[in-house]
Protein backbone atom coordinates (compact mmCIF):
# COMPACT_ATOMS: atom_id res chain seq x y z
CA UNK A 1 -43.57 17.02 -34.61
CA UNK A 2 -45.36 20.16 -33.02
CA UNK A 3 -44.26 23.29 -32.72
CA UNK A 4 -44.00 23.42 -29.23
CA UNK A 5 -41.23 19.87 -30.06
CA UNK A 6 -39.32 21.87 -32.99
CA UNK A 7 -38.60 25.37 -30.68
CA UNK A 8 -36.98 22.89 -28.23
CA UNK A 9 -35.14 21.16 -30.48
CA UNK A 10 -33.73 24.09 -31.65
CA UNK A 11 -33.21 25.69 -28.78
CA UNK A 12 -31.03 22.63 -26.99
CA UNK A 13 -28.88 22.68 -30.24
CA UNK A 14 -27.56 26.34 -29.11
CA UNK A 15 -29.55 28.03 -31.38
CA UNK A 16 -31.72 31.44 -30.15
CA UNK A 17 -33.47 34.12 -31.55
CA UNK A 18 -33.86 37.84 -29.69
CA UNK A 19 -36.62 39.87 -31.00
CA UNK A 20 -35.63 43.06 -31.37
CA UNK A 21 -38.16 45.87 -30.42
CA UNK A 22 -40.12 44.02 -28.87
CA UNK A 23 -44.21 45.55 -28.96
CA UNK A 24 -43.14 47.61 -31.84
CA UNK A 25 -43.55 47.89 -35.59
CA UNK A 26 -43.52 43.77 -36.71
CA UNK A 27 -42.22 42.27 -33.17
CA UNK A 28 -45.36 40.33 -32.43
CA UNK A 29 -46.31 38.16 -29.51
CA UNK A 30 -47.02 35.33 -31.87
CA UNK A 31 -43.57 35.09 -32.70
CA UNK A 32 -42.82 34.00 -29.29
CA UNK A 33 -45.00 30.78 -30.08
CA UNK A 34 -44.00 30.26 -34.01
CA UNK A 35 -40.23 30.63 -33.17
CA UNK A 36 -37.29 29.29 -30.98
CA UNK A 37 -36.99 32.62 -29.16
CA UNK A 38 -34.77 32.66 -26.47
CA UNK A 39 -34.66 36.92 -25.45
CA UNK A 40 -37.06 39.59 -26.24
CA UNK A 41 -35.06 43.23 -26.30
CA UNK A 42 -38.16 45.93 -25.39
CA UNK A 43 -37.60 49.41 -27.54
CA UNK A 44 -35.49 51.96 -26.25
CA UNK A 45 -38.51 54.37 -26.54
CA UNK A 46 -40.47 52.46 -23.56
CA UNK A 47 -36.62 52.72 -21.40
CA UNK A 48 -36.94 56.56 -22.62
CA UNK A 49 -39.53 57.28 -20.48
CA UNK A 50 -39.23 54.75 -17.19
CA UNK A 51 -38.81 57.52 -14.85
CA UNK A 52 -41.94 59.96 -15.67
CA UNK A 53 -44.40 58.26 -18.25
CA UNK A 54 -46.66 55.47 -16.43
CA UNK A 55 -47.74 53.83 -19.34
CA UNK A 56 -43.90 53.23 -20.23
CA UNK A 57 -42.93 51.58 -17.04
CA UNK A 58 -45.87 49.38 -16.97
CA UNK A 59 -45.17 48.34 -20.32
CA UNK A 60 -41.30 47.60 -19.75
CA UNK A 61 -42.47 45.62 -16.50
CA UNK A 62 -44.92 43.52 -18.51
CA UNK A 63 -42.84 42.38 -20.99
CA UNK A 64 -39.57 41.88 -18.58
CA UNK A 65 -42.76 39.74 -16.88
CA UNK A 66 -43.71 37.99 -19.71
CA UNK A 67 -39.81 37.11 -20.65
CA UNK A 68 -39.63 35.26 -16.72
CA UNK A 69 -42.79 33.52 -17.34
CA UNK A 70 -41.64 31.88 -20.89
CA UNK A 71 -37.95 31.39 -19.74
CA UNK A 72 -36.83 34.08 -21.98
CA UNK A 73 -34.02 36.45 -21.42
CA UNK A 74 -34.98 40.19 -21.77
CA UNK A 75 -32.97 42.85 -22.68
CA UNK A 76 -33.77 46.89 -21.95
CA UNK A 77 -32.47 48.72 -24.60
CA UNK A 78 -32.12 52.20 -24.34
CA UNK A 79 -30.78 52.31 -20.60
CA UNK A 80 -28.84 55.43 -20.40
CA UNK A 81 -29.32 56.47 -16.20
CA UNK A 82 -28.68 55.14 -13.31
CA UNK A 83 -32.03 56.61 -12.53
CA UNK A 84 -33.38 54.40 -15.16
CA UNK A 85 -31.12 51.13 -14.25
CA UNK A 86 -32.68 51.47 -10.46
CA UNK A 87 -36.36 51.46 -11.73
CA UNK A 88 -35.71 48.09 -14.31
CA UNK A 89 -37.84 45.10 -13.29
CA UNK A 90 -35.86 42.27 -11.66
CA UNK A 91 -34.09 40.05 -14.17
CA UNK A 92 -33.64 42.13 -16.63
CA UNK A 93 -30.73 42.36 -18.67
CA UNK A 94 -29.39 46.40 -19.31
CA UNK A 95 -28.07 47.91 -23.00
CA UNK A 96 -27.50 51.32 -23.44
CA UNK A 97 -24.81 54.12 -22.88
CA UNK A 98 -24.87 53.52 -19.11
CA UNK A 99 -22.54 50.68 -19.46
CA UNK A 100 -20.52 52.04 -22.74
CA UNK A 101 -20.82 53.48 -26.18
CA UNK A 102 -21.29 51.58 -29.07
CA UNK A 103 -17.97 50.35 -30.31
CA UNK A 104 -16.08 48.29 -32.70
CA UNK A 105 -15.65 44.76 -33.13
CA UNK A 106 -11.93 44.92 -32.89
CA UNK A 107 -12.46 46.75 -29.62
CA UNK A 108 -15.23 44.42 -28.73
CA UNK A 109 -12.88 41.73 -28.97
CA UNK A 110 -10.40 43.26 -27.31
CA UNK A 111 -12.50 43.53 -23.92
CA UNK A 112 -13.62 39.91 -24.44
CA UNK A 113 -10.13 38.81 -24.36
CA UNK A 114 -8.45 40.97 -21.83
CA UNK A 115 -11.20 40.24 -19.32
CA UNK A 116 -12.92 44.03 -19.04
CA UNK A 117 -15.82 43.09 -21.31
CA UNK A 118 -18.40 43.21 -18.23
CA UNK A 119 -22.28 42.70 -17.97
CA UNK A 120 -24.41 44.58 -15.44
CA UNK A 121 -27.17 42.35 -14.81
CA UNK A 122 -29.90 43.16 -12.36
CA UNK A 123 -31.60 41.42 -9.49
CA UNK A 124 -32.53 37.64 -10.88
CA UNK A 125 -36.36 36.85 -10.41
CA UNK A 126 -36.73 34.23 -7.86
CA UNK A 127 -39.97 31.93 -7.63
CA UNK A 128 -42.12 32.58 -4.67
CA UNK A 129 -39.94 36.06 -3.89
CA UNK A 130 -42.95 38.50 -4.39
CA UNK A 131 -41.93 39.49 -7.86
């Protein structure tokens, strides 16, 4: 069986993995080939500085890319402005304290089950849509 065989297996029996941190410290690109990753998160220090550091926002867009192009889900962590939430590459997924505070799990629950948990996702990449 390759590897390429085992991710998909794993992957069709529910199971994913999210890197966390994605371009930092031990979050390594070969990862996404070794392992049945299904979401990279990118650091909250490349969200930190969207809006006036170049480097940053070229760095968020390339990985949000690089999710699409592997069918992976990415996450932004760190999102904390709507300033920041406008500037997110299409498809991304938002976390941060512009949709809520970190909470408990009894409270977490609680929003599941009365119906006000609530995702903010943004635009969805579309093939062929100049993305």
């Amino acid at each position: 069986m390759t590897c390429g065989n085992d991710r998909r297996e794993v992957r069709d029996a529910g199971i994913g993995i999210a890197i966390d941190d994605f371009r930092t410290g031990y979050a390594s690109l070969r990862y996404l080939a070794e392992l049945p990753v299904s979401a990279v998160k990118s650091d909250r220090s490349f969200s930190a500085g969207l809006l006036h550091d170049p480097t940053c926002a070229t760095i968020v867009r390339a990985v949000a890319g690089l999710a699409r192009d592997l069918d992976l889900q990415c996450v932004v962590e760190g999102v904390e402005t709507t300033q920041q939430f406008q500037v997110l590459p299409p498809g991304a997924s938002v976390q941060g304290y512009l949709l809520g505070r970190p909470g408990t799990t009894a409270a977490g629950s609680a929003a599941i089950e009365t119906g006000s948990a609530r995702a903010w996702p943004t635009q969805t990449f579309r093939a062929g849509a100049g993305n």
